[in-house]
C-alpha atoms as a PDB file:
ATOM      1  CA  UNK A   1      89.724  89.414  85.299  1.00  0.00           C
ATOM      2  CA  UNK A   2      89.616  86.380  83.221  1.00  0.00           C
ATOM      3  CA  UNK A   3      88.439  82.683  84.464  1.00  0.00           C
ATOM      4  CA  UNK A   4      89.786  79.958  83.479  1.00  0.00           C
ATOM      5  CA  UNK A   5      87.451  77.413  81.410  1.00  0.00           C
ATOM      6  CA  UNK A   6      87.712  73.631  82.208  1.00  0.00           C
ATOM      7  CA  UNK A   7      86.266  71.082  80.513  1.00  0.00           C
ATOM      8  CA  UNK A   8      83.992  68.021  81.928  1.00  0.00           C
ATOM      9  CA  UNK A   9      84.480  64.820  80.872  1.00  0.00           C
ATOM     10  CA  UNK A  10      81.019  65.063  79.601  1.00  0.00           C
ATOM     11  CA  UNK A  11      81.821  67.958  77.844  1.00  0.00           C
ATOM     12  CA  UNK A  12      85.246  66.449  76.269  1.00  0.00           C
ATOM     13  CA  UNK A  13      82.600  63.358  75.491  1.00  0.00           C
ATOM     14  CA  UNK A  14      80.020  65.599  73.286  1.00  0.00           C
ATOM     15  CA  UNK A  15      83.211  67.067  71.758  1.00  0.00           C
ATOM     16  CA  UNK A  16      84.376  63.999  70.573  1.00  0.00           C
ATOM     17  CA  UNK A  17      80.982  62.487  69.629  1.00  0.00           C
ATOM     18  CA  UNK A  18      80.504  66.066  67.035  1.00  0.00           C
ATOM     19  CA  UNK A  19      83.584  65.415  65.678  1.00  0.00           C
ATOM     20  CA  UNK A  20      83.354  61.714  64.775  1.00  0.00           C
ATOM     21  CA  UNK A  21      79.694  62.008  63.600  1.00  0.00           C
ATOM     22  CA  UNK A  22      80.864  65.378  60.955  1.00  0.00           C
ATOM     23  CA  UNK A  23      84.225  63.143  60.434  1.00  0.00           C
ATOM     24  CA  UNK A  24      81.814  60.718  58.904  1.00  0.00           C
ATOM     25  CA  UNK A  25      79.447  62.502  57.376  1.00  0.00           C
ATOM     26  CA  UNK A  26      81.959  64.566  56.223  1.00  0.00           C
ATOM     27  CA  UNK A  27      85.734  64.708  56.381  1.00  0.00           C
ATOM     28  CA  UNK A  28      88.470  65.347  59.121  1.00  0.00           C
ATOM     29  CA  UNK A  29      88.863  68.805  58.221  1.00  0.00           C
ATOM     30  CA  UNK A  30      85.481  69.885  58.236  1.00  0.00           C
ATOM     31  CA  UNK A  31      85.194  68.236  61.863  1.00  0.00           C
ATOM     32  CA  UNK A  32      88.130  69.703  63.204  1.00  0.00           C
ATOM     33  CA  UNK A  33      87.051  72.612  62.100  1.00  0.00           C
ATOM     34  CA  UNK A  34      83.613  72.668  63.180  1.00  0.00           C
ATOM     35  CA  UNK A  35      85.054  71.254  66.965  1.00  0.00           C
ATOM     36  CA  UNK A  36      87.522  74.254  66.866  1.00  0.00           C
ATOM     37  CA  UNK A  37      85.017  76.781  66.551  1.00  0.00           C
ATOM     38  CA  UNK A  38      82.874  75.625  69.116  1.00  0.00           C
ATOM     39  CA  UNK A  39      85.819  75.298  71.674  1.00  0.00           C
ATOM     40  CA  UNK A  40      87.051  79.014  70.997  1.00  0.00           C
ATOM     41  CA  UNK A  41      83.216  80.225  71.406  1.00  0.00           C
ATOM     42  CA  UNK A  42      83.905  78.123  75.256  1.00  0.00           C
ATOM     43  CA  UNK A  43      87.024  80.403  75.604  1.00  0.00           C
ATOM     44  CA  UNK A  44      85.171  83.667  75.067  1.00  0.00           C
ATOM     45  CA  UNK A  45      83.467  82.688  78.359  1.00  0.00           C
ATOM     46  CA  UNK A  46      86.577  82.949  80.277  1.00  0.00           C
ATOM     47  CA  UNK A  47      86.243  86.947  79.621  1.00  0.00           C
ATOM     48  CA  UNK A  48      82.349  87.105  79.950  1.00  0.00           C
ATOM     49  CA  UNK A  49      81.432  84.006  82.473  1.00  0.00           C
ATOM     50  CA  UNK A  50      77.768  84.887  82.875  1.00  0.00           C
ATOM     51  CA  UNK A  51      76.854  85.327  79.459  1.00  0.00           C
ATOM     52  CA  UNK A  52      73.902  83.286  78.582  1.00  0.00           C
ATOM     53  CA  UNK A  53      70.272  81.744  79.454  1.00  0.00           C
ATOM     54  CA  UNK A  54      69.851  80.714  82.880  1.00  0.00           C
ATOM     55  CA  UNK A  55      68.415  77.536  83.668  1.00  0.00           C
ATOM     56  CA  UNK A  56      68.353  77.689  87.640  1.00  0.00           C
ATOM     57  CA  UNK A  57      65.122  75.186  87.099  1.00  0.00           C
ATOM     58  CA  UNK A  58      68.094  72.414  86.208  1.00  0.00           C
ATOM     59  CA  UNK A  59      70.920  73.223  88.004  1.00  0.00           C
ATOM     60  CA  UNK A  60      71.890  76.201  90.157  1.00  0.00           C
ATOM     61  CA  UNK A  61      74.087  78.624  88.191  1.00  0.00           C
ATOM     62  CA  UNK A  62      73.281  76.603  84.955  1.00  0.00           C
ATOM     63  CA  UNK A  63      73.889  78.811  81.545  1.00  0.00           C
ATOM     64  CA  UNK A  64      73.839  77.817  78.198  1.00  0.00           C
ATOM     65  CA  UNK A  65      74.740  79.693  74.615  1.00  0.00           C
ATOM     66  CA  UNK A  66      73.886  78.769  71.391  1.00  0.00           C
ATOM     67  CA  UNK A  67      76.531  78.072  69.118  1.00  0.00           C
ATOM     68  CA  UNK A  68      75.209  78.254  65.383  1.00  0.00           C
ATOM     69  CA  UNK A  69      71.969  76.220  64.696  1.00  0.00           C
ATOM     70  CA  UNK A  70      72.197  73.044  66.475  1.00  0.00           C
ATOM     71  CA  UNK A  71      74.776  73.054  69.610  1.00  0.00           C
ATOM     72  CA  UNK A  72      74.145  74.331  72.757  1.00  0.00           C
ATOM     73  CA  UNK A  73      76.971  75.118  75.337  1.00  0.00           C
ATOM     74  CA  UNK A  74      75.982  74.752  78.904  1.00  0.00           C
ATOM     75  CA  UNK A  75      78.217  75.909  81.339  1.00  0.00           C
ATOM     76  CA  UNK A  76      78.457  76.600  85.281  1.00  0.00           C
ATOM     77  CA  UNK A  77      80.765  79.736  86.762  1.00  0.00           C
ATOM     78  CA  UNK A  78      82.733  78.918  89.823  1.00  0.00           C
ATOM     79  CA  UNK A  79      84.694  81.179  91.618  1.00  0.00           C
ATOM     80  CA  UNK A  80      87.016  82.242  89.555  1.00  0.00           C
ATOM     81  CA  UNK A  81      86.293  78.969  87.196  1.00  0.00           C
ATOM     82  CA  UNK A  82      84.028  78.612  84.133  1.00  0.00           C
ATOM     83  CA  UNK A  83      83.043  74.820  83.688  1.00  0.00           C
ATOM     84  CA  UNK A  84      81.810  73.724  80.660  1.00  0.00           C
ATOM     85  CA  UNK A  85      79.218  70.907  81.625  1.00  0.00           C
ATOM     86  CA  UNK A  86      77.660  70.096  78.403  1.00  0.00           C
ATOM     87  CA  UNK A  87      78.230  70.805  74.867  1.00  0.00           C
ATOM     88  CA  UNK A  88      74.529  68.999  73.647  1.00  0.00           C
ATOM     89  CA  UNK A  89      73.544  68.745  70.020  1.00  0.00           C
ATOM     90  CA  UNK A  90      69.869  70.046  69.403  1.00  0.00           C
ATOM     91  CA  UNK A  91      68.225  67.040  69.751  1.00  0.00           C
ATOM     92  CA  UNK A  92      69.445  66.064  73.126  1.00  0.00           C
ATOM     93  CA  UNK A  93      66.886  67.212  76.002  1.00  0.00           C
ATOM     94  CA  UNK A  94      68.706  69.758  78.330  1.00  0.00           C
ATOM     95  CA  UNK A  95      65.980  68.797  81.059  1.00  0.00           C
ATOM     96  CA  UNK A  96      67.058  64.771  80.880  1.00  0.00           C
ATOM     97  CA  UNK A  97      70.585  65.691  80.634  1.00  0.00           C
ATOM     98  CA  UNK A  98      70.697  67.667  84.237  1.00  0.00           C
ATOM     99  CA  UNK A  99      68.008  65.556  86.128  1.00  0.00           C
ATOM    100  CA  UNK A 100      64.789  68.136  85.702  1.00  0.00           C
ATOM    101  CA  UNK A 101      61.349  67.617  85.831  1.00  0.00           C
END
């Protein structure tokens, strides 16, 4: 049975901080693009939830996926809900981000 994927406002945040950083190193297109991919890789979760590295250490029920070189997807399964917490560019610290040691 699929879940259903929902977005954090964090997540919507990284979303739209990818696309106006490639929108200006780039163009539109290429952004759009680029943010389009990554949010159908999100969707493929709603089939396969538990797909992914566990970081327990962070945050209970914490996974993430890669998606191509630099973005990482981090994502929490609820019930019957997939919640997409994070969507951090390689350089960002996944311990900071969820309050680690």
């Amino acid at each position: 049975m699929a879940h259903r994927v929902i977005y954090r406002r964090s997540a919507d945040a990284d979303l739209d901080a990818i696309y106006e950083w490639i929108a200006d190193s780039a163009d539109e297109d290429t952004a759009l693009s680029y943010v389009s991919r990554i949010g159908a890789k999100c969707e493929k979760l709603a089939d396969f939830p538990n797909r992914g590295t566990p970081h327990d250490d962070l945050l209970a029920g914490l996974r993430t996926i890669p998606f191509g070189r630099r973005v990482t997807i981090a994502h929490l399964v609820r019930g019957e809900e997939v919640i997409i917490a994070r969507i951090v560019h390689a350089g960002l610290d996944l311990t900071k981000e969820f309050g680690g040691s």
